[in-house]
N, C-alpha and C. Protein backbone atom coordinates (compact mmCIF):
# COMPACT_ATOMS: atom_id res chain seq x y z
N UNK A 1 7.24 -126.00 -42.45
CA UNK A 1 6.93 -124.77 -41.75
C UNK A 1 7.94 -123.70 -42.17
N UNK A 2 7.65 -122.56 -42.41
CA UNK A 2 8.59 -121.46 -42.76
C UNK A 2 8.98 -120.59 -41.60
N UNK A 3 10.24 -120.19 -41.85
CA UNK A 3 10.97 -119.37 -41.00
C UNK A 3 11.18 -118.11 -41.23
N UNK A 4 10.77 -117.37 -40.27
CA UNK A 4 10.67 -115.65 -40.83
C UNK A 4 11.93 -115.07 -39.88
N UNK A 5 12.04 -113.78 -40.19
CA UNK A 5 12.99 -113.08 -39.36
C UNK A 5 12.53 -112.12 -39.39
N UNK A 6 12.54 -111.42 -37.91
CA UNK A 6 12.41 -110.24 -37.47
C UNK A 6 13.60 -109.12 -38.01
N UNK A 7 12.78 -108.23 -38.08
CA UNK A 7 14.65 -106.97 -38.34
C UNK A 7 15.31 -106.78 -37.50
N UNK A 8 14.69 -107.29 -36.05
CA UNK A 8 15.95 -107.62 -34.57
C UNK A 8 16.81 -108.69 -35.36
N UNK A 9 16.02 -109.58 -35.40
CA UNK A 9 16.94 -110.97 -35.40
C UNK A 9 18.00 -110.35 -36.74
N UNK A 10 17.69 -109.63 -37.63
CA UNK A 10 18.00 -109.68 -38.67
C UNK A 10 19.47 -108.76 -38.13
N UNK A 11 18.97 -107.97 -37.94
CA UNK A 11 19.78 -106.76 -37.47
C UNK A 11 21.12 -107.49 -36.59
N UNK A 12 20.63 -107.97 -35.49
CA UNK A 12 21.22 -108.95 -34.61
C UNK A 12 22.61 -109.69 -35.45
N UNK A 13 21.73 -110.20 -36.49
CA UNK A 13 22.69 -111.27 -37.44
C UNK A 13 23.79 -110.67 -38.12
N UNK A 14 23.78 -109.22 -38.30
CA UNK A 14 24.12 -108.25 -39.42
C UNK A 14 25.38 -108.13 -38.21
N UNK A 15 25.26 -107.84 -36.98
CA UNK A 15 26.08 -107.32 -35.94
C UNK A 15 27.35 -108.40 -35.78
N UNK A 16 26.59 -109.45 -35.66
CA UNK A 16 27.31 -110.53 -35.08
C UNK A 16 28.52 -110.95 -36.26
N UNK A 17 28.12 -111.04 -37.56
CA UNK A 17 28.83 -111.53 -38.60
C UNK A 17 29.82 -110.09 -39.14
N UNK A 18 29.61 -108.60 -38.60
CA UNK A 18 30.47 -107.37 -38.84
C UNK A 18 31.72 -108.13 -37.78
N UNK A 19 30.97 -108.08 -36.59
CA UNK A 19 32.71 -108.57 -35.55
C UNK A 19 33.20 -109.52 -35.83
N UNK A 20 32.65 -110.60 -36.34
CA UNK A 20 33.93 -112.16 -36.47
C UNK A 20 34.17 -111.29 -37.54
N UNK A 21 33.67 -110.82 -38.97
CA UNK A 21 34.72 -110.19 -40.51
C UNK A 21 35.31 -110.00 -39.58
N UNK A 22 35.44 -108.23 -38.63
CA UNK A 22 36.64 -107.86 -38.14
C UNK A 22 37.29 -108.34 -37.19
N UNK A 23 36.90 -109.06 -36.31
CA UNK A 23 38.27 -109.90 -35.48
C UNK A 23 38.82 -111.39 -36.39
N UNK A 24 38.31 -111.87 -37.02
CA UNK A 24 38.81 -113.45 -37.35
C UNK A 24 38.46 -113.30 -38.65
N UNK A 25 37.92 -112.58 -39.71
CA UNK A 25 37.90 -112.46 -41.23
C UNK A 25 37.21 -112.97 -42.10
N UNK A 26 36.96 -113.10 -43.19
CA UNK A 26 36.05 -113.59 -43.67
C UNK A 26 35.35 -115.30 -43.42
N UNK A 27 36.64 -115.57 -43.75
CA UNK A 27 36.11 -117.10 -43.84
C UNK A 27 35.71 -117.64 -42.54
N UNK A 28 35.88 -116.87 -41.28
CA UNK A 28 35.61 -117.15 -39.89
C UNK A 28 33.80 -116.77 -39.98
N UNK A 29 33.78 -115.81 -40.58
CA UNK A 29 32.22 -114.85 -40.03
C UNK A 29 31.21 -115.58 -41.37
N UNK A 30 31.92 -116.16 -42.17
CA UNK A 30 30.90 -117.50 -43.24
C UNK A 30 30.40 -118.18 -42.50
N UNK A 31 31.45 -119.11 -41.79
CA UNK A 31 31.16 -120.58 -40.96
C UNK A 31 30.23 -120.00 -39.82
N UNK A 32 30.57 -119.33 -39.14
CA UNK A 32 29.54 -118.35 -38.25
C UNK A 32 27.97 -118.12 -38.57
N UNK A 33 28.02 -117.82 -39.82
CA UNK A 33 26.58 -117.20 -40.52
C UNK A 33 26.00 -119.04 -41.09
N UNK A 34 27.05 -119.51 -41.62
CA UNK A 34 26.43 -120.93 -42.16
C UNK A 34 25.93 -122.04 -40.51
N UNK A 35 26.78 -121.60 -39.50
CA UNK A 35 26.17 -122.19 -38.31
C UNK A 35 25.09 -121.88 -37.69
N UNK A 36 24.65 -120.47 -37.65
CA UNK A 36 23.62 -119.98 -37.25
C UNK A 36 22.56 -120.10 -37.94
N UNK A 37 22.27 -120.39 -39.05
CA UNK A 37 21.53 -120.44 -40.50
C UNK A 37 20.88 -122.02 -40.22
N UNK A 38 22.01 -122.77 -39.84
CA UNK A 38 21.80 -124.08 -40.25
C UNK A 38 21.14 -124.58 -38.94
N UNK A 39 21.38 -124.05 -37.78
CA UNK A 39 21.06 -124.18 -36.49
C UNK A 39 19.43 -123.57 -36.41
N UNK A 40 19.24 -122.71 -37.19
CA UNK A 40 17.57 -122.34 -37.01
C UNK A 40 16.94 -122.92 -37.86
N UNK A 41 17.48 -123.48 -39.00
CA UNK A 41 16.65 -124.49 -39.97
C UNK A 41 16.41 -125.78 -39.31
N UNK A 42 16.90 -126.10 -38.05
CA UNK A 42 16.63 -127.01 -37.93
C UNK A 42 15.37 -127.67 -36.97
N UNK A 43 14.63 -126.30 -36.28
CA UNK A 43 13.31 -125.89 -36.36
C UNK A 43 12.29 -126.40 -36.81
N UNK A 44 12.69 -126.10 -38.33
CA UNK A 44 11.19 -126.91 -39.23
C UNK A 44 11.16 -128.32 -38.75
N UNK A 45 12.03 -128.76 -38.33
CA UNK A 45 11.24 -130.37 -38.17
C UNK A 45 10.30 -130.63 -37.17
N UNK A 46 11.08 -129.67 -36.06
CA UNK A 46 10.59 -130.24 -34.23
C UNK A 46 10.82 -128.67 -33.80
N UNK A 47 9.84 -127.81 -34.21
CA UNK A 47 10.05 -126.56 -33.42
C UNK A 47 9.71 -126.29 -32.15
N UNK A 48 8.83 -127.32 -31.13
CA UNK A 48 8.23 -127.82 -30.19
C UNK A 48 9.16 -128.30 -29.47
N UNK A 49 10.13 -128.51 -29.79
CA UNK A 49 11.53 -129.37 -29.10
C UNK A 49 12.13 -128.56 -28.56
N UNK A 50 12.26 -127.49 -28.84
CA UNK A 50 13.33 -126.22 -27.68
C UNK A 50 12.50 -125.84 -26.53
N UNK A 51 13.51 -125.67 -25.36
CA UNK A 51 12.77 -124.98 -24.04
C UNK A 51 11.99 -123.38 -24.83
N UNK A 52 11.02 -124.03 -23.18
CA UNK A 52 10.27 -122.53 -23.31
C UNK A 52 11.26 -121.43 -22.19
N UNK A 53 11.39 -120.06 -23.13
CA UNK A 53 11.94 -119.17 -22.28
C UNK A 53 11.56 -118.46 -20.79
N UNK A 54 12.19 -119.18 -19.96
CA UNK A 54 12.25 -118.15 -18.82
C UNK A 54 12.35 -116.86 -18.29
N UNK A 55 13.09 -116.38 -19.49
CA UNK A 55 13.62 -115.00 -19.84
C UNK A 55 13.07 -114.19 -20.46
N UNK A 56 12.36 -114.77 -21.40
CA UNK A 56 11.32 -114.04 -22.56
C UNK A 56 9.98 -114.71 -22.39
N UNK A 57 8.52 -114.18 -21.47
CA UNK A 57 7.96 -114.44 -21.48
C UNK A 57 7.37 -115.22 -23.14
N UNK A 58 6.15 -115.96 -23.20
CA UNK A 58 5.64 -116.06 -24.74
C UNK A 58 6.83 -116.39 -25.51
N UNK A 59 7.75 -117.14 -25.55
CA UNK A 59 9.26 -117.60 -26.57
C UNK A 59 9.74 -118.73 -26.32
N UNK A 60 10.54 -119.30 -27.17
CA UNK A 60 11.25 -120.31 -26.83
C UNK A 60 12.73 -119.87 -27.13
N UNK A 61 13.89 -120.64 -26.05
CA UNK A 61 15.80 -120.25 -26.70
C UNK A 61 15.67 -121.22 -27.62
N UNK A 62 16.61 -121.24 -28.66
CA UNK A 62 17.37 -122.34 -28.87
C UNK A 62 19.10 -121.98 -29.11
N UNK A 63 19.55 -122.57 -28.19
CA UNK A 63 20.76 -122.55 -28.09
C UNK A 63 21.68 -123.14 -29.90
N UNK A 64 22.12 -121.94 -30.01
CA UNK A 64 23.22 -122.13 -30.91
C UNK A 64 24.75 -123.02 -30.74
N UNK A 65 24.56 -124.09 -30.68
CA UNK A 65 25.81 -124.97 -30.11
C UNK A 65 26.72 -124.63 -31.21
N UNK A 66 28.35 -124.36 -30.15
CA UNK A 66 29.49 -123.82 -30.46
C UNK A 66 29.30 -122.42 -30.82
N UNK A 67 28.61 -122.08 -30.26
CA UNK A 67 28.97 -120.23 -30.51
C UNK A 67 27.61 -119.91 -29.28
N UNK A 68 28.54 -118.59 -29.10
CA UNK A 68 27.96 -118.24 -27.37
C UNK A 68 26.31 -117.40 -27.75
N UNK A 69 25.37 -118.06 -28.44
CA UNK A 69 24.58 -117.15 -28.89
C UNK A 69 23.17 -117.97 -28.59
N UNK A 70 22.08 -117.50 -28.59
CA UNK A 70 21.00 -118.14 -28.20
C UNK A 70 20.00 -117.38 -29.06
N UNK A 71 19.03 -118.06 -30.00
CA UNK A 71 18.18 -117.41 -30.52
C UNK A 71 16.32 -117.67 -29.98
N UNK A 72 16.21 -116.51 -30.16
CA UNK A 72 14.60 -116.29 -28.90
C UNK A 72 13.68 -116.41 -30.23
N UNK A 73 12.75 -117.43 -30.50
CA UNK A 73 11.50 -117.67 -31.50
C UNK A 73 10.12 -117.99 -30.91
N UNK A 74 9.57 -117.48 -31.59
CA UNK A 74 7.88 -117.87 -31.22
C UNK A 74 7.50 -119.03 -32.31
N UNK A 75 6.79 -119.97 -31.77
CA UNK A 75 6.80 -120.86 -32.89
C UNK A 75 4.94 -120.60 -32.68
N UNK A 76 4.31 -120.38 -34.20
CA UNK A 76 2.73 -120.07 -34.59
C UNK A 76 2.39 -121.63 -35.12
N UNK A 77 1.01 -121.73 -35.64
CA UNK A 77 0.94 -123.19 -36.42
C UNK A 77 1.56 -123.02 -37.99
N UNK A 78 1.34 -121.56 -38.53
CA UNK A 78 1.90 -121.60 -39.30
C UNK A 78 3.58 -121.48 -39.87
N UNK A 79 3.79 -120.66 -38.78
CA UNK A 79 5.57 -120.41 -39.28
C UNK A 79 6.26 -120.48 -37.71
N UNK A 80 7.60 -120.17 -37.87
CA UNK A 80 8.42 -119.88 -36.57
C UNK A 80 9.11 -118.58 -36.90
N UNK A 81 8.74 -117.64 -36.26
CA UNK A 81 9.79 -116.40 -35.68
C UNK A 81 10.87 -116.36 -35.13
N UNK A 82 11.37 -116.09 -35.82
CA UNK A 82 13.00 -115.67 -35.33
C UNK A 82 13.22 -113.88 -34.63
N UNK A 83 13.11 -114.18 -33.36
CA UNK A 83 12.87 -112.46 -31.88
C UNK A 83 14.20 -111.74 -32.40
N UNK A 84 15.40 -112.80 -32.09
CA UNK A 84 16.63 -112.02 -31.48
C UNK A 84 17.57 -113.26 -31.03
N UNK A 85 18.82 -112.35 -31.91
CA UNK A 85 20.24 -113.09 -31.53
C UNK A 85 20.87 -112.58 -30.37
N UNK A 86 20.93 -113.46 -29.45
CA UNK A 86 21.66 -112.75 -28.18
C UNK A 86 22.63 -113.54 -27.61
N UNK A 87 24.15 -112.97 -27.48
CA UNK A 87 24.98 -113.68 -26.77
C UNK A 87 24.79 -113.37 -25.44
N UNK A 88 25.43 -115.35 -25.27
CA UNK A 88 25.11 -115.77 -24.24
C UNK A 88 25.35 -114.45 -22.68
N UNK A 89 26.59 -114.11 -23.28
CA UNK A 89 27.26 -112.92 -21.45
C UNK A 89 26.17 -111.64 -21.76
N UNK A 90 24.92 -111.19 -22.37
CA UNK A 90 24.19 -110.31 -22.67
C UNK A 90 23.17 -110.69 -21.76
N UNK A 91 22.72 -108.92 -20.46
CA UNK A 91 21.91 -108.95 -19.72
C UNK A 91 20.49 -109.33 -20.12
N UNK A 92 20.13 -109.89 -19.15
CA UNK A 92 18.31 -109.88 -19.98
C UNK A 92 17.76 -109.10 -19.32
N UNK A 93 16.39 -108.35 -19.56
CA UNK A 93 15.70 -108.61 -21.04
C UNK A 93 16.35 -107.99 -21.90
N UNK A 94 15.87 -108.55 -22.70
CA UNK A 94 16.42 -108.11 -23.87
C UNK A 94 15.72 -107.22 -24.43
């Protein structure tokens, strides 16, 4: 199954990996981007496996373990959407 990204999510991603560069530096905001990356690939197997959102009508979270972030996807028969990166202390809706 393929994984798309929204220009939220995208945008989202762009935000998140500017503040770790500038608070904690490069090699902090890699491992960051390679965790988040690796955490939504893991989707294609069992995209059916994450809760359905409470928060986001029509979505599912999947929690990004070790980093305070939760990503909101619609999963289709053909692909999974990637909504939006949102840390965890961020009001909803989003």
């Amino acid at each position: 199954m393929r994984i798309v990204w929204s220009e939220a999510a995208l945008d989202d991603l762009a935000d998140i990996l500017v503040y770790y560069l500038e608070q904690a530096g490069p090699a902090t905001a890699a491992r960051v981007e390679a965790r988040i990356i690796e955490r939504i690939e893991t989707l294609r197997a069992f995209p059916e496996s994450i809760r359905t959102s409470e928060r986001v009508p029509g979505t599912r979270e999947l929690v990004i373990q070790r980093l305070p972030y939760i990503a909101f996807v619609q999963v289709f028969p053909d692909r999974i959407l990637v909504l939006n990166l949102i840390h965890t202390a961020r009001k909803f809706p989003i």
